[in-house]
C-alpha atoms as a PDB file:
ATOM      1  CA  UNK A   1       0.000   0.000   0.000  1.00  0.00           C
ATOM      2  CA  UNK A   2       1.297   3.249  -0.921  1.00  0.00           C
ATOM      3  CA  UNK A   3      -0.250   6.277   0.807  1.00  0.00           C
ATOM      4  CA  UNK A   4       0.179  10.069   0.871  1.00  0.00           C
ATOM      5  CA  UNK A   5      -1.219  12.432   3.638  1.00  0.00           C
ATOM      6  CA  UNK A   6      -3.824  14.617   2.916  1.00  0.00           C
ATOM      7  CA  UNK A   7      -2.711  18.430   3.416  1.00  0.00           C
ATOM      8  CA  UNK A   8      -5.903  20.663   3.076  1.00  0.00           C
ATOM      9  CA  UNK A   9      -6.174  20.947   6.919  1.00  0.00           C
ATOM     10  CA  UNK A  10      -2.533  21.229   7.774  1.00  0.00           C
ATOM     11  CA  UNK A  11      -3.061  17.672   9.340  1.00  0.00           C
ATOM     12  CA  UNK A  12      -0.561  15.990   7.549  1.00  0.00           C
ATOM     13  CA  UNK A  13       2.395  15.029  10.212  1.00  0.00           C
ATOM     14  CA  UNK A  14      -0.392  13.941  12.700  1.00  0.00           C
ATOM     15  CA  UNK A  15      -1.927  11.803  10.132  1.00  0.00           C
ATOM     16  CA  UNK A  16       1.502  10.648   9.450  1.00  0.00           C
ATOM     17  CA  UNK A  17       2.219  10.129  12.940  1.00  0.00           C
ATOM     18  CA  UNK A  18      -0.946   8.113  13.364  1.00  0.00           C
ATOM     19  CA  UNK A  19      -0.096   5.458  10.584  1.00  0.00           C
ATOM     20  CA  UNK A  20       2.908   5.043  12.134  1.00  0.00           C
ATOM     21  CA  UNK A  21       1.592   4.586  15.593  1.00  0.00           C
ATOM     22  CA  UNK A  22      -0.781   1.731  14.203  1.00  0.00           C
ATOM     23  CA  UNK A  23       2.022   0.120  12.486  1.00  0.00           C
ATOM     24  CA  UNK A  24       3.798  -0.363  15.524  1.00  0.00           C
ATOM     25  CA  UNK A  25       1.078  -1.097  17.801  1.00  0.00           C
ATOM     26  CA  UNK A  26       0.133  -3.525  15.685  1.00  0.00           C
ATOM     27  CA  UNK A  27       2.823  -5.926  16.252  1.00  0.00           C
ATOM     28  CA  UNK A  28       3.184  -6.975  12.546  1.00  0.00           C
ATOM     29  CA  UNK A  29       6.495  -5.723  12.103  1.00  0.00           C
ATOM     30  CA  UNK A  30       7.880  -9.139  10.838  1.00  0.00           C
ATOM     31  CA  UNK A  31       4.928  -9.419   8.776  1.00  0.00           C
ATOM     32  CA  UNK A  32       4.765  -5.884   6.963  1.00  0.00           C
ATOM     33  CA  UNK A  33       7.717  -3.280   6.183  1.00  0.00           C
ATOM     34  CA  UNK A  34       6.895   0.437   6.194  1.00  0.00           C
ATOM     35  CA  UNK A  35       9.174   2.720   4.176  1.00  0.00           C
ATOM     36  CA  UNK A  36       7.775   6.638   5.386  1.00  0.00           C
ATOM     37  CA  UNK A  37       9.560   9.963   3.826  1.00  0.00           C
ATOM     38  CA  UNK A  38       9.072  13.853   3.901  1.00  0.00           C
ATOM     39  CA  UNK A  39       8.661  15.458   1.367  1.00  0.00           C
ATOM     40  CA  UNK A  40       8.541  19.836   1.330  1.00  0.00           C
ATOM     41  CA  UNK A  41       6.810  21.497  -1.477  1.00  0.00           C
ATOM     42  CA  UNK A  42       8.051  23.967  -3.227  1.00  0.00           C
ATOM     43  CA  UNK A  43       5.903  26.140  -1.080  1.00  0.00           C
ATOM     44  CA  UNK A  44       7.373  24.464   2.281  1.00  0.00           C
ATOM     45  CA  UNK A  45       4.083  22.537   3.009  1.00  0.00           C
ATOM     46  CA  UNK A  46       5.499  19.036   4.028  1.00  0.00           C
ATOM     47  CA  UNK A  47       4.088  15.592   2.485  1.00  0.00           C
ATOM     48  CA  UNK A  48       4.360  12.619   4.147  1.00  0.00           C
ATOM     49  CA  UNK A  49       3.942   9.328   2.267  1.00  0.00           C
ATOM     50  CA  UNK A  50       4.294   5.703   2.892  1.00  0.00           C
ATOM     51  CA  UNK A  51       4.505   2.323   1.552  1.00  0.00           C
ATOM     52  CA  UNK A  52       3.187  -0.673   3.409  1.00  0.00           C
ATOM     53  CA  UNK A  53       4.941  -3.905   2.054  1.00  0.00           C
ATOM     54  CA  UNK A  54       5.286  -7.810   3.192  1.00  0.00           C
ATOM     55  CA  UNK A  55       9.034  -8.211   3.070  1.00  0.00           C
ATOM     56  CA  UNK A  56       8.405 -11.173   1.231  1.00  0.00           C
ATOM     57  CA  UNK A  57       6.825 -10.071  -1.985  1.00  0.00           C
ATOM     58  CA  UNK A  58       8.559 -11.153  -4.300  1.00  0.00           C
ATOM     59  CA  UNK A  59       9.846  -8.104  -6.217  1.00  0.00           C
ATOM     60  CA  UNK A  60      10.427  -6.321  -2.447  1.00  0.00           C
ATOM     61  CA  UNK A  61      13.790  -4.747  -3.187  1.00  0.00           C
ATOM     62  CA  UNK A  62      12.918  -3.549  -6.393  1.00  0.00           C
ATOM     63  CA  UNK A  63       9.799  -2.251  -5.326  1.00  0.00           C
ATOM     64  CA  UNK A  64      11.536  -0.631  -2.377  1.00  0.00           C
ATOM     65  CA  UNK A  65      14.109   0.701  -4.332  1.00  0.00           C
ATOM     66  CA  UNK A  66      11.876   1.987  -6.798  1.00  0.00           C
ATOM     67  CA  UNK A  67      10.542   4.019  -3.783  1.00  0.00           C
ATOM     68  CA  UNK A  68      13.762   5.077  -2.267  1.00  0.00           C
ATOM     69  CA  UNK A  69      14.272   6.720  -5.724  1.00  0.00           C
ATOM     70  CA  UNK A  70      11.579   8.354  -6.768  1.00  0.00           C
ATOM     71  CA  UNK A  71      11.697  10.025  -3.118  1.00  0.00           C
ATOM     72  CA  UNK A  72      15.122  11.540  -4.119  1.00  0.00           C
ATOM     73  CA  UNK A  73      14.112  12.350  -7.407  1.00  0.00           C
ATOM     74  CA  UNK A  74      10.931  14.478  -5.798  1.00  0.00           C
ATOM     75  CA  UNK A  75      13.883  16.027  -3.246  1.00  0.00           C
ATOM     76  CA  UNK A  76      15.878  17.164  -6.300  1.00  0.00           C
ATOM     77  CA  UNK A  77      15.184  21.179  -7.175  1.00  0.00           C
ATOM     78  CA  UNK A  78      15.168  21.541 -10.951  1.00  0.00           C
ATOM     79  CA  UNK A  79      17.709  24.356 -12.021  1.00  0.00           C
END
């Protein structure tokens, strides 16, 4: 699962905080991985996203990887 916070209240980082806070109360940490990143605007409004993934799909690394970069290429500033 691959999620993104919704920003229209400012709510974001609690939201964020949340879906963390269920991930780890849920005890499932063997069963799922969760990959979370920040993300400023070019504004400065922060975007938090996730990916929820069983470590033993199949394609894992790529998909994590995939992740990984496309988070650095949306931290990049175009000249």
């Amino acid at each position: 699962m691959l999620y993104l916070c919704e920003t229209g209240d400012n709510r974001q980082k609690h939201r964020s905080r949340l879906f963390e806070s269920w991930y780890r109360a849920s005890g499932q940490q063997t069963t799922f991985a969760y990959l979370a990143a920040e993300l400023p605007d070019e504004y400065g409004i922060s975007n938090y996203v996730a990916l929820i993934l069983r470590p033993d799909h199949p394609r894992f690394a790529a998909i994590a990887q995939q992740f990984s970069d496309t988070i650095e290429l949306f931290r990049e500033k175009p000249e």
